[in-house]
Each structure stands twice: as C-alpha cells, then as structure tokens.
N, C-alpha and C. Protein backbone atom coordinates (compact mmCIF):
# COMPACT_ATOMS: atom_id res chain seq x y z
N UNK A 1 46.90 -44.14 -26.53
CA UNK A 1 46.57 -42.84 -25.95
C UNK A 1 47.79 -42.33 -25.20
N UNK A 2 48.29 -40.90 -25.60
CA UNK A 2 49.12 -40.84 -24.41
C UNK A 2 48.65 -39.62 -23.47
N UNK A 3 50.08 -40.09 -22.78
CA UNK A 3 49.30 -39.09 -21.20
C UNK A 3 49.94 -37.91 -21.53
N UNK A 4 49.17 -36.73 -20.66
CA UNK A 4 49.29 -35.66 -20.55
C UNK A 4 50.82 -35.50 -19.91
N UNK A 5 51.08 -33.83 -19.87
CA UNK A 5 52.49 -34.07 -18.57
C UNK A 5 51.97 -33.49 -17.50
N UNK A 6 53.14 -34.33 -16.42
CA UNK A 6 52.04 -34.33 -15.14
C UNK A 6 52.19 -32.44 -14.75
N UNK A 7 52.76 -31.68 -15.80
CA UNK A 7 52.69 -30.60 -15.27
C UNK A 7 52.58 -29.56 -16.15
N UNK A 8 51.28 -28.96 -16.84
CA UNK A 8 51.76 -28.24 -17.96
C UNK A 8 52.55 -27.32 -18.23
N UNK A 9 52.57 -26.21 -16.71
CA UNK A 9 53.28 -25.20 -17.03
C UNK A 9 54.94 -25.32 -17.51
N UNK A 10 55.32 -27.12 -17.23
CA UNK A 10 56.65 -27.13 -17.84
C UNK A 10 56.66 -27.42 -19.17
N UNK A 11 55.17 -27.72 -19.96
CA UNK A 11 55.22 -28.20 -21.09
C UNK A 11 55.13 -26.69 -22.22
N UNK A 12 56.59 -26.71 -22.49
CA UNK A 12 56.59 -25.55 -23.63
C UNK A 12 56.47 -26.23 -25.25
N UNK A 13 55.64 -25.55 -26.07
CA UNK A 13 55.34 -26.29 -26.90
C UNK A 13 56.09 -25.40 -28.19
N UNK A 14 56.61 -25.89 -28.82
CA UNK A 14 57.50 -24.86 -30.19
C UNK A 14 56.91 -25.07 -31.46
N UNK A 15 57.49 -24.02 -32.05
CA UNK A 15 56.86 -23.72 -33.41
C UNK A 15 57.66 -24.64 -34.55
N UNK A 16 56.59 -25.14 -34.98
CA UNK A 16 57.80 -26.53 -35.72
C UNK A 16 58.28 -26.40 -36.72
N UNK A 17 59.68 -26.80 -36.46
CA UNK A 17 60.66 -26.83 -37.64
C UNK A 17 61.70 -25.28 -37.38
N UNK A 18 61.50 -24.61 -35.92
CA UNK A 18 62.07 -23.45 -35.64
C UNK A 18 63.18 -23.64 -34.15
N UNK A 19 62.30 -24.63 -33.67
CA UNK A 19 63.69 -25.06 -32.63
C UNK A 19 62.92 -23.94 -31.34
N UNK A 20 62.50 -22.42 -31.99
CA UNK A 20 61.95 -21.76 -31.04
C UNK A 20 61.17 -22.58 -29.77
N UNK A 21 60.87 -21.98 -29.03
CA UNK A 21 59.96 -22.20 -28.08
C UNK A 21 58.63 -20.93 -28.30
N UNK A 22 57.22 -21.39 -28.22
CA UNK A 22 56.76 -20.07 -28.64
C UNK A 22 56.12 -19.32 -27.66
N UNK A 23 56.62 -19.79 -26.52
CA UNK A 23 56.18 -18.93 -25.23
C UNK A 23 57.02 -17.91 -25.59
N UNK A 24 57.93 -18.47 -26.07
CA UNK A 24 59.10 -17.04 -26.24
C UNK A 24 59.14 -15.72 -26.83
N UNK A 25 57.98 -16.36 -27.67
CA UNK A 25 58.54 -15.76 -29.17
C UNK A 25 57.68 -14.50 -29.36
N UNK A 26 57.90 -13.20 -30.32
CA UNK A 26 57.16 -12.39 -29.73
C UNK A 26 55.99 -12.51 -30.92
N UNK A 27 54.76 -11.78 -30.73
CA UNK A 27 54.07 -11.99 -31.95
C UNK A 27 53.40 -10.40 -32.11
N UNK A 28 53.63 -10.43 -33.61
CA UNK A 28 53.57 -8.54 -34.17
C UNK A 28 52.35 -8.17 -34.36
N UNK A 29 51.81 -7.28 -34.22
CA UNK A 29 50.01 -6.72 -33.79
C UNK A 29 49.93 -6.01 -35.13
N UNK A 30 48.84 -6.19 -35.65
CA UNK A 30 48.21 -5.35 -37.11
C UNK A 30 47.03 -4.90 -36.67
N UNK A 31 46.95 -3.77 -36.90
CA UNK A 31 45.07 -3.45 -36.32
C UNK A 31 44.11 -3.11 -37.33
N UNK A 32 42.75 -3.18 -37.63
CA UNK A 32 42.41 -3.21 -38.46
C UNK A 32 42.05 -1.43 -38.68
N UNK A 33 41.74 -0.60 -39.61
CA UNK A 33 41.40 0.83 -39.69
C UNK A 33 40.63 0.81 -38.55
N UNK A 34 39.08 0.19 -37.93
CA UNK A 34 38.53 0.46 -37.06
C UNK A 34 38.88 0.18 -35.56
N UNK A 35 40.10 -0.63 -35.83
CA UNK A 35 40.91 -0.73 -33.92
C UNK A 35 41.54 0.32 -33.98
N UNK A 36 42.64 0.84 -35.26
CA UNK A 36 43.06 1.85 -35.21
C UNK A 36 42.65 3.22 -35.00
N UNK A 37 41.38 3.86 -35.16
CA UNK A 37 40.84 4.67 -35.05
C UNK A 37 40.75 4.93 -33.47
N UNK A 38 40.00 3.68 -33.01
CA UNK A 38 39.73 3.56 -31.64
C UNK A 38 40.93 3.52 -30.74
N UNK A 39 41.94 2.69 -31.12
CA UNK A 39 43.23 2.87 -30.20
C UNK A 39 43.68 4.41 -30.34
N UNK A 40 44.05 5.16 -31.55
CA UNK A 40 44.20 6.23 -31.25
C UNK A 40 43.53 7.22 -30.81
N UNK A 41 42.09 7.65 -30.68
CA UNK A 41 40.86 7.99 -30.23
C UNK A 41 41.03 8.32 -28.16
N UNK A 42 41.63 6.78 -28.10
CA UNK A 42 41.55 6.60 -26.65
C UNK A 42 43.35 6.34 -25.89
N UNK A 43 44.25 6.94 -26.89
CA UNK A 43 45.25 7.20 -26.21
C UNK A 43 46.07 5.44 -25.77
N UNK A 44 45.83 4.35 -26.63
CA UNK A 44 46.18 2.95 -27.11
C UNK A 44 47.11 2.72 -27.64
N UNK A 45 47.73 3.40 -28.09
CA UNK A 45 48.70 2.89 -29.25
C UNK A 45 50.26 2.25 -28.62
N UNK A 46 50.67 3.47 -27.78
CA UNK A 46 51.64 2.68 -27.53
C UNK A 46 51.57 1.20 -26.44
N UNK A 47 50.58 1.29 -25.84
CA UNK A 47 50.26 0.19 -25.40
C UNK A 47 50.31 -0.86 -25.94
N UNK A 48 49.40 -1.22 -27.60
CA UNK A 48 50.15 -1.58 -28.34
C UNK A 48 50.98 -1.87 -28.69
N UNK A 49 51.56 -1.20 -29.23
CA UNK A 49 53.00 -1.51 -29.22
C UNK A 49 54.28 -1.90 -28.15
N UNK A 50 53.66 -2.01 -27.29
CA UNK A 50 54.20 -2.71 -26.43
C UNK A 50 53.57 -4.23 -25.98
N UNK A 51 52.35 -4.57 -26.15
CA UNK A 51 51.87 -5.68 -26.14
C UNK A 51 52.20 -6.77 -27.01
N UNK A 52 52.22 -8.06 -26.05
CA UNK A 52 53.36 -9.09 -26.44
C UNK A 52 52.03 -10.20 -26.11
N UNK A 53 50.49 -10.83 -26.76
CA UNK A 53 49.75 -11.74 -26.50
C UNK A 53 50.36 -12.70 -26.69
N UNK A 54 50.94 -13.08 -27.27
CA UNK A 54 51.98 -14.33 -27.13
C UNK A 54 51.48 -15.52 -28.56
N UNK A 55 51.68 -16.09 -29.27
CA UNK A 55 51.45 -17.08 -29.72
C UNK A 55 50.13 -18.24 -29.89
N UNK A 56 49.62 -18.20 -28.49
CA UNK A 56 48.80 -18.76 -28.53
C UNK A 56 47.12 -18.14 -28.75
N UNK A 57 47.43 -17.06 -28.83
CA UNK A 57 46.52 -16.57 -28.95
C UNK A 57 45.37 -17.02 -30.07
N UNK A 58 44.18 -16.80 -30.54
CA UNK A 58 43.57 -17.61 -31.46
C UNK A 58 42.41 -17.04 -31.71
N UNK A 59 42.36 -16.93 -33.33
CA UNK A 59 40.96 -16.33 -33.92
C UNK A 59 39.84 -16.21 -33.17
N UNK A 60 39.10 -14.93 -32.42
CA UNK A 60 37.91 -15.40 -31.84
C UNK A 60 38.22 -14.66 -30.37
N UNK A 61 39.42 -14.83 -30.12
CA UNK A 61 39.80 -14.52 -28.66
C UNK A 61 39.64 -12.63 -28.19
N UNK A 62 39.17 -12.47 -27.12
CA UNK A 62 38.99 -11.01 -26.44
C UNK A 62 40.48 -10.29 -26.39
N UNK A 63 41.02 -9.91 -26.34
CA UNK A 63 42.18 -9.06 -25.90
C UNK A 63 41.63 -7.67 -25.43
N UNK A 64 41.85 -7.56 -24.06
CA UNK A 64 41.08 -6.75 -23.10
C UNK A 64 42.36 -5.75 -22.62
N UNK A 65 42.49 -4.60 -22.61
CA UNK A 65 43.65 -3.59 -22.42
C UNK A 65 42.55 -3.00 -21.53
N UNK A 66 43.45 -2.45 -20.02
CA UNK A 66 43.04 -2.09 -18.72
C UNK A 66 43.74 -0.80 -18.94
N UNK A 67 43.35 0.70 -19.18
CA UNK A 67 44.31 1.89 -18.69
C UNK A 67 43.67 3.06 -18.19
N UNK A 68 43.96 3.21 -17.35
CA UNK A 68 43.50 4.58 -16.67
C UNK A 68 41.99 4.08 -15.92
N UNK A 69 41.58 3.21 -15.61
CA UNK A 69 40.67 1.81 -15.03
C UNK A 69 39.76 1.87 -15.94
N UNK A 70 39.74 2.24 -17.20
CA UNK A 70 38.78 1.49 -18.60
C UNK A 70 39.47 0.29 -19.00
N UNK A 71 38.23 -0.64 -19.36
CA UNK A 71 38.83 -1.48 -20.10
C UNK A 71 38.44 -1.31 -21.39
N UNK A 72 39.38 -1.77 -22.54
CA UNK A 72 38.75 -1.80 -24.00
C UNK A 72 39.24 -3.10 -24.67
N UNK A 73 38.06 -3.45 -25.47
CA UNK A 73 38.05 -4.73 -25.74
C UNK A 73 37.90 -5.19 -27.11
N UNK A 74 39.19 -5.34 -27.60
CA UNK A 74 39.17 -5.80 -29.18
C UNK A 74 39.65 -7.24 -29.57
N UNK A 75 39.09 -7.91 -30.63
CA UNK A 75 39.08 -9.26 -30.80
C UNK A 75 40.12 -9.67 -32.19
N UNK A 76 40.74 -10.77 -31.57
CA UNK A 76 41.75 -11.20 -32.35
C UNK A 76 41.26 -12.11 -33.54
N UNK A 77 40.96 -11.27 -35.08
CA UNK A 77 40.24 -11.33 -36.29
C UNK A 77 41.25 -12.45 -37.13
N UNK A 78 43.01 -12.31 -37.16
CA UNK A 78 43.13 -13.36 -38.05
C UNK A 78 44.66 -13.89 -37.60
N UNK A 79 45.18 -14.78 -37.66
CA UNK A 79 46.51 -14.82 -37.58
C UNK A 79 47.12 -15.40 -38.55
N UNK A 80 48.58 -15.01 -38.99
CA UNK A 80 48.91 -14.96 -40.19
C UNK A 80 50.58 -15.41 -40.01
N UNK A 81 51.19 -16.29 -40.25
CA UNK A 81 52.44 -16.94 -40.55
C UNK A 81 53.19 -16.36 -41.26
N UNK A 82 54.46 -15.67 -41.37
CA UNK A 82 55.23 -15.04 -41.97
C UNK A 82 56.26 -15.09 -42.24
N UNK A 83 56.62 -15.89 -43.64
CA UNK A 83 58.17 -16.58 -43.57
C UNK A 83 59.20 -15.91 -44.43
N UNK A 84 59.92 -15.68 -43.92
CA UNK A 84 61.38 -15.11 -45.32
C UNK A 84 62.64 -16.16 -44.92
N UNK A 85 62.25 -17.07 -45.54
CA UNK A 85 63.71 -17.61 -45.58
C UNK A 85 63.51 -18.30 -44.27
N UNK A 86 64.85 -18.07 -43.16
CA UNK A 86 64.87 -18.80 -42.02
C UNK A 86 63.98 -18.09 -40.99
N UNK A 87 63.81 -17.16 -41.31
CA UNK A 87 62.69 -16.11 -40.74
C UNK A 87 61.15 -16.39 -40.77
N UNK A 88 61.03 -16.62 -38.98
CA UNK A 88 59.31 -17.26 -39.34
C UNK A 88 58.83 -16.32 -38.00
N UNK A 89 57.68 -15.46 -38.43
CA UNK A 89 57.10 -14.71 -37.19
C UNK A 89 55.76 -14.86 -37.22
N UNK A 90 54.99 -14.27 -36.42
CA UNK A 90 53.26 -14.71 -36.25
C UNK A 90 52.79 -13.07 -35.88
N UNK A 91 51.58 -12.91 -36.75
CA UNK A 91 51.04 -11.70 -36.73
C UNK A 91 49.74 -11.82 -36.71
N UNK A 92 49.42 -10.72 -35.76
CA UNK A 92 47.44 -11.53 -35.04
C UNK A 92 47.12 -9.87 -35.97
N UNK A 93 46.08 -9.80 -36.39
CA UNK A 93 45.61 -9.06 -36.68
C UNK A 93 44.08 -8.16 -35.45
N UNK A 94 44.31 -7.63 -34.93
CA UNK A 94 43.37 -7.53 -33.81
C UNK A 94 42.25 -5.70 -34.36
N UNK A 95 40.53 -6.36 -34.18
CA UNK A 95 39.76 -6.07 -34.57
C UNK A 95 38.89 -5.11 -33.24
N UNK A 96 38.24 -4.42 -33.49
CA UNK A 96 37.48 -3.24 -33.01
C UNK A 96 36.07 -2.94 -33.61
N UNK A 97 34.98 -3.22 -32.70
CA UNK A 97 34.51 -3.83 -31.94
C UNK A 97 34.59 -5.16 -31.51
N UNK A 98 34.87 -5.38 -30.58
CA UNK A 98 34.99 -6.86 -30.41
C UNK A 98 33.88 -7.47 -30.04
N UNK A 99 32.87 -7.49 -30.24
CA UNK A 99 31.04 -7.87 -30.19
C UNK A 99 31.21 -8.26 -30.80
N UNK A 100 30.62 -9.07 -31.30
CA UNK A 100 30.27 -10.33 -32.15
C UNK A 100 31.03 -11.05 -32.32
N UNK A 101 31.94 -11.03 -32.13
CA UNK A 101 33.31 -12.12 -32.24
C UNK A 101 33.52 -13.07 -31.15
N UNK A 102 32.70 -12.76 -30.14
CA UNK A 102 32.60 -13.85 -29.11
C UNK A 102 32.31 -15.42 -29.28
C-alpha cells in the first residue's frame, strides 16, 4: 500500500507521456447547441471563453458561472483527448440543462 503525500496541494499530477503538469494545462470548452443557445441568450459567451475548469474536471460535474449575481448551471457531458502528433489537449464538452446530470 502506499502512502498518500503528506500534502496534496504539492502533489501535481501530469498528463502521461507529456511531461506537462495538468494543473497547468489549459482545457478547450465545446458547448452543446442547447448550452449554446443559453450562453448566448444570457450574455455567457465570453465568459466562456475565458474559462479555464482545468483538467480535472469529470463527466457528471456542475460548472456553475456567477454574473451579474445569477448563477447558471451547466454540466460537463463528455471529455475528449486530442492528439496531433506531439500535440495533446483536453476538451470537456459542457451541456445545458444541467438537471439530470447530477
């Protein structure tokens, strides 16, 4: 069995076979027609596009955007590995309504 480290926040964990670290790393947002509707609907997008969930994120998960003191709440539907060559990125596909995906 081994042990944990006695400290996680130093434990950065990388994407293997990339050397990256994937706290680092950024990961690219796809929305589905019905997040899209709704992000643009409610003035989202570039928010979006500026949002960086990070890596760890995972099928199933809430992604909750706070603006103008609404929150809106769409769920992260698929994530998808993307390689060209030495080129490896991660793309969450994020879904609208996020009900039932809890």
């Amino acid at each position: 069995m081994t042990k944990p480290p006695s400290d996680s926040r130093k434990h950065t964990p990388t994407n293997p076979g990339s050397g990256i670290a994937v706290g680092d790393m950024h990961v690219g947002i796809r929305l589905t027609a019905s997040a899209e509707r709704y992000a643009r609907h409610h003035g989202l997008m570039e928010v979006f596009e500026a949002a960086n969930p990070g890596p760890m994120a995972a099928v199933g998960d809430i992604l909750s955007l706070t603006t103008g003191g609404s929150v809106h709440d769409f769920a992260v539907a698929q994530r998808r590995w993307i390689i060209d060559g030495e080129t490896r990125r991660l793309e969450l596909t994020i879904d609208h309504p996020a009900f039932g995906r809890r």
